[in-house]
C-alpha atoms as a PDB file:
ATOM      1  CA  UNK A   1       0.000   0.000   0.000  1.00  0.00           C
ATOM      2  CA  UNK A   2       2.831   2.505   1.217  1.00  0.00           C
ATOM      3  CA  UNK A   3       4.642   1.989  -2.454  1.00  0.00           C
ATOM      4  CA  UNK A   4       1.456   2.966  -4.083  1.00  0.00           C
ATOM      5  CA  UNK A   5       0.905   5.709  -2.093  1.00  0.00           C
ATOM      6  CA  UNK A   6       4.280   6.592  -2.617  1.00  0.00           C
ATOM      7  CA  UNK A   7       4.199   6.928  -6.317  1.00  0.00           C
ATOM      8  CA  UNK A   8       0.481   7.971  -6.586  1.00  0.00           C
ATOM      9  CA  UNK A   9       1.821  11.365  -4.551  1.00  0.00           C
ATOM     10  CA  UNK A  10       4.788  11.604  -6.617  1.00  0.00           C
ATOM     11  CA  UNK A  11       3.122  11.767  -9.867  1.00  0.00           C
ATOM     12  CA  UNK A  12      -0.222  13.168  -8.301  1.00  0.00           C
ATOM     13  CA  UNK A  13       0.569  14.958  -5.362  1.00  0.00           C
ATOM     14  CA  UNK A  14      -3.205  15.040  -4.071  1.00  0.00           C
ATOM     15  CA  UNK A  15      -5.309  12.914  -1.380  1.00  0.00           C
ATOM     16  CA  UNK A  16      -7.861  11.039  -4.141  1.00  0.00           C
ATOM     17  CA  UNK A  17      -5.552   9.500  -6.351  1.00  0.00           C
ATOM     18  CA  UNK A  18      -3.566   8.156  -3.293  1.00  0.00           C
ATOM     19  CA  UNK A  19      -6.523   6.931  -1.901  1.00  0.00           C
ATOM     20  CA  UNK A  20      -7.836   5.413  -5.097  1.00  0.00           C
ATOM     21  CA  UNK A  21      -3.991   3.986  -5.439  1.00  0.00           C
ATOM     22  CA  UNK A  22      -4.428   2.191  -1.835  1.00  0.00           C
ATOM     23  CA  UNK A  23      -7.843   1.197  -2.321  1.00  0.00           C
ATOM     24  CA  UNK A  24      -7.273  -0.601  -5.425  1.00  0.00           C
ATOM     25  CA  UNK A  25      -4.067  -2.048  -3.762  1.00  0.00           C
ATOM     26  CA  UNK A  26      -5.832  -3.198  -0.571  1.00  0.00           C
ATOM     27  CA  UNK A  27      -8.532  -5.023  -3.463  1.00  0.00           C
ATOM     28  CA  UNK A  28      -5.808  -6.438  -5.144  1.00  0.00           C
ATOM     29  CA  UNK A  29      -3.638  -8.267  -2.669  1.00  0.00           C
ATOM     30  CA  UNK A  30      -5.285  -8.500   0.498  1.00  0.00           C
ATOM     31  CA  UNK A  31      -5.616 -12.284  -0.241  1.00  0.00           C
ATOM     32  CA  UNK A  32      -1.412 -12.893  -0.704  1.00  0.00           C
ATOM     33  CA  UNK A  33      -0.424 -14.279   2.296  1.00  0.00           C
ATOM     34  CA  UNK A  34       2.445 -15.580   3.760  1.00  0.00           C
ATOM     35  CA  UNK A  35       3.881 -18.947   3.717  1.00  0.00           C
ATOM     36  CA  UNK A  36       7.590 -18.417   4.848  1.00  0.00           C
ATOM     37  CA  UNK A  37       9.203 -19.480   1.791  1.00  0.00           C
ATOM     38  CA  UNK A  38      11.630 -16.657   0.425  1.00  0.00           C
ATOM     39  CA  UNK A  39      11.839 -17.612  -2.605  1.00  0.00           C
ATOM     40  CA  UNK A  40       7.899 -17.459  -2.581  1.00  0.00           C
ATOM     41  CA  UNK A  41       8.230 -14.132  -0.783  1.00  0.00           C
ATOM     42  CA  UNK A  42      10.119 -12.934  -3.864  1.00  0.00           C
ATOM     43  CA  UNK A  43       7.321 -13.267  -5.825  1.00  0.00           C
ATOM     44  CA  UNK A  44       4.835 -12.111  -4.089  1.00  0.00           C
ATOM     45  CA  UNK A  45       7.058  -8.549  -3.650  1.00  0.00           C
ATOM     46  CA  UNK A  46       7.460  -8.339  -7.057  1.00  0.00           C
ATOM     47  CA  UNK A  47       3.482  -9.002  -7.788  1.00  0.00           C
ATOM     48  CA  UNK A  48       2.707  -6.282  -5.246  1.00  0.00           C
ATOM     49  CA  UNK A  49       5.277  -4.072  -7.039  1.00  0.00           C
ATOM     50  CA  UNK A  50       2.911  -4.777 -10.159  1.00  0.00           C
ATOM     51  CA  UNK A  51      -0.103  -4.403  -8.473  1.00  0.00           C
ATOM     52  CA  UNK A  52       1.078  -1.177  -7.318  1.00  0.00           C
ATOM     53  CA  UNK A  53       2.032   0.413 -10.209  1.00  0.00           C
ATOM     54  CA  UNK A  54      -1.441  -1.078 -11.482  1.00  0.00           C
ATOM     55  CA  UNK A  55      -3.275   0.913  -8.916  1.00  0.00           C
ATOM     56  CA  UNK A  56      -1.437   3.906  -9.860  1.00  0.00           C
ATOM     57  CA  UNK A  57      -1.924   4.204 -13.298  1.00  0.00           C
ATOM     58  CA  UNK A  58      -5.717   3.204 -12.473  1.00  0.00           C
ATOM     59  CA  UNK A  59      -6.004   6.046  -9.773  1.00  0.00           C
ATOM     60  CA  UNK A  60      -4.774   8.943 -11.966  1.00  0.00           C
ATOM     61  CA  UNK A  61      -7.240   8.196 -14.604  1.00  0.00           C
ATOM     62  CA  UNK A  62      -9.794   8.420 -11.884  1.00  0.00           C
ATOM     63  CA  UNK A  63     -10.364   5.044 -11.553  1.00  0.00           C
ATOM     64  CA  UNK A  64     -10.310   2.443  -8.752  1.00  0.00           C
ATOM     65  CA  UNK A  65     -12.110   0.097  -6.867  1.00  0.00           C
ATOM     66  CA  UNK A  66     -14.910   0.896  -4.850  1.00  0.00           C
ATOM     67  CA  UNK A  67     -16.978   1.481  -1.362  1.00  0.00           C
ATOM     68  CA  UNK A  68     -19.232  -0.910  -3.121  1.00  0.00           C
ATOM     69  CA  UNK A  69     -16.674  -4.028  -3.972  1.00  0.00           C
ATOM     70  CA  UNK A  70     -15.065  -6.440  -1.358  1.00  0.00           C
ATOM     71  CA  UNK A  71     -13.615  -5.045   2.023  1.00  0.00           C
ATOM     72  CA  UNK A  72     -12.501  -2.141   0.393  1.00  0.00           C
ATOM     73  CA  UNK A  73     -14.608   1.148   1.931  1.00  0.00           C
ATOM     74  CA  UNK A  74     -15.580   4.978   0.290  1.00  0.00           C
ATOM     75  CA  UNK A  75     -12.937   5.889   3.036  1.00  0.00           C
ATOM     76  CA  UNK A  76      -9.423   5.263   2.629  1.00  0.00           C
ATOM     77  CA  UNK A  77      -9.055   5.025   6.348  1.00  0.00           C
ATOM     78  CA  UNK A  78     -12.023   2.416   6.663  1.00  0.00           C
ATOM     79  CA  UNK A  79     -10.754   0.115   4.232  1.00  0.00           C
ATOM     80  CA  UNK A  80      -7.408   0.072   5.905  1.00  0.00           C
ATOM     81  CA  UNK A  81      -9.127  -1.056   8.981  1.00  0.00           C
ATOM     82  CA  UNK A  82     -11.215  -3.404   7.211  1.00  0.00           C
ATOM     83  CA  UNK A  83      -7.593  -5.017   5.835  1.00  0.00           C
ATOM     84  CA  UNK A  84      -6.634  -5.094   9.192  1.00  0.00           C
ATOM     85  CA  UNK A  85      -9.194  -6.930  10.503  1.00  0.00           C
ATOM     86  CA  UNK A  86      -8.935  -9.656   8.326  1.00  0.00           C
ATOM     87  CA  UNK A  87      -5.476  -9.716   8.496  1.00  0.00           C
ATOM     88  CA  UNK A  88      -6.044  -9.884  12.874  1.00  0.00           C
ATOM     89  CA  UNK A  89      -8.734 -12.102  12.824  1.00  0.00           C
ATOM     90  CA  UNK A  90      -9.344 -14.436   9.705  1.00  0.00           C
ATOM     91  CA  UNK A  91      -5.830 -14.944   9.243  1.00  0.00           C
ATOM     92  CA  UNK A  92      -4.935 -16.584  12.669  1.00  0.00           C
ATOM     93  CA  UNK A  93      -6.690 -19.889  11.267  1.00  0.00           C
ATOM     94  CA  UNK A  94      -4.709 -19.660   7.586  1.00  0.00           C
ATOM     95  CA  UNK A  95      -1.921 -19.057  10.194  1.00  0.00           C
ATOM     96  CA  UNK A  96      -2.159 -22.038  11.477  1.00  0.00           C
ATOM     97  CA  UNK A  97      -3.006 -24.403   8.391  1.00  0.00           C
ATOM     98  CA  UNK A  98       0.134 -23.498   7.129  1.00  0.00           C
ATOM     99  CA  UNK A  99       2.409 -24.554  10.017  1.00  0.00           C
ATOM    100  CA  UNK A 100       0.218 -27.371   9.902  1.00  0.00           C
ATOM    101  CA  UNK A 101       0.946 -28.327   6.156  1.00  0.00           C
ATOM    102  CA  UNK A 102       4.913 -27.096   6.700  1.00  0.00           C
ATOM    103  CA  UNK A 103       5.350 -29.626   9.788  1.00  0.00           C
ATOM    104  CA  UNK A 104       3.569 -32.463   7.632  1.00  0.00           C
ATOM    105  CA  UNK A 105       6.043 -32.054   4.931  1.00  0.00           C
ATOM    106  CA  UNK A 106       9.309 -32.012   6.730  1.00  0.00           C
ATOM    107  CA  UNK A 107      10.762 -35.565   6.436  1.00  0.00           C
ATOM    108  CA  UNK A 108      12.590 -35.724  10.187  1.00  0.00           C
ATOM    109  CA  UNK A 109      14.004 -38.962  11.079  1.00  0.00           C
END
């Protein structure tokens, strides 16, 4: 989100296309998670990179997603929260599975 905001101000230096920019972001990726695999992690940096400059180039043409789509809210602020939330709460069980799948795969003798 901070990357998007980052360029969205450079090239734009107002509050709606940044907040388009992290809206569109939060839409985008909110469902990468981690699995603590780097080279995994690699990846999913350079799709957010992407997804970024995506939301960017969306945001200046007045364009993004909206209040009315997914967890993202009219209000920048909101749909932070609402990325947070999920992230605090939904994610401790995905948390979990994945230590879960990790420790069945390692082949300890």
């Amino acid at each position: 989100m901070g990357a998007a905001a980052g360029m969205a101000w450079l090239l734009e230096p107002r509050y709606e296309p940044v907040a388009l920019a992290i809206g569109s972001m939060i839409a985008d990726i909110s469902g990468i998670i981690c699995d603590g695999a780097a080279n995994s992690c690699a990846m999913k940096a350079s799709t957010s990179v992407s997804a970024a400059y995506k939301a960017v180039l969306m945001a200046l043409d007045r364009s993004g997603v909206t209040g009315n789509e997914g967890i993202v809210a009219d209000d920048v602020d909101q749909s932070i929260a609402n990325l947070c939330a999920l992230a605090c709460g939904a994610m401790r069980q995905t948390d979990r599975q994945i230590i879960e799948i990790m420790a069945q795969k390692c082949h300890c003798d």
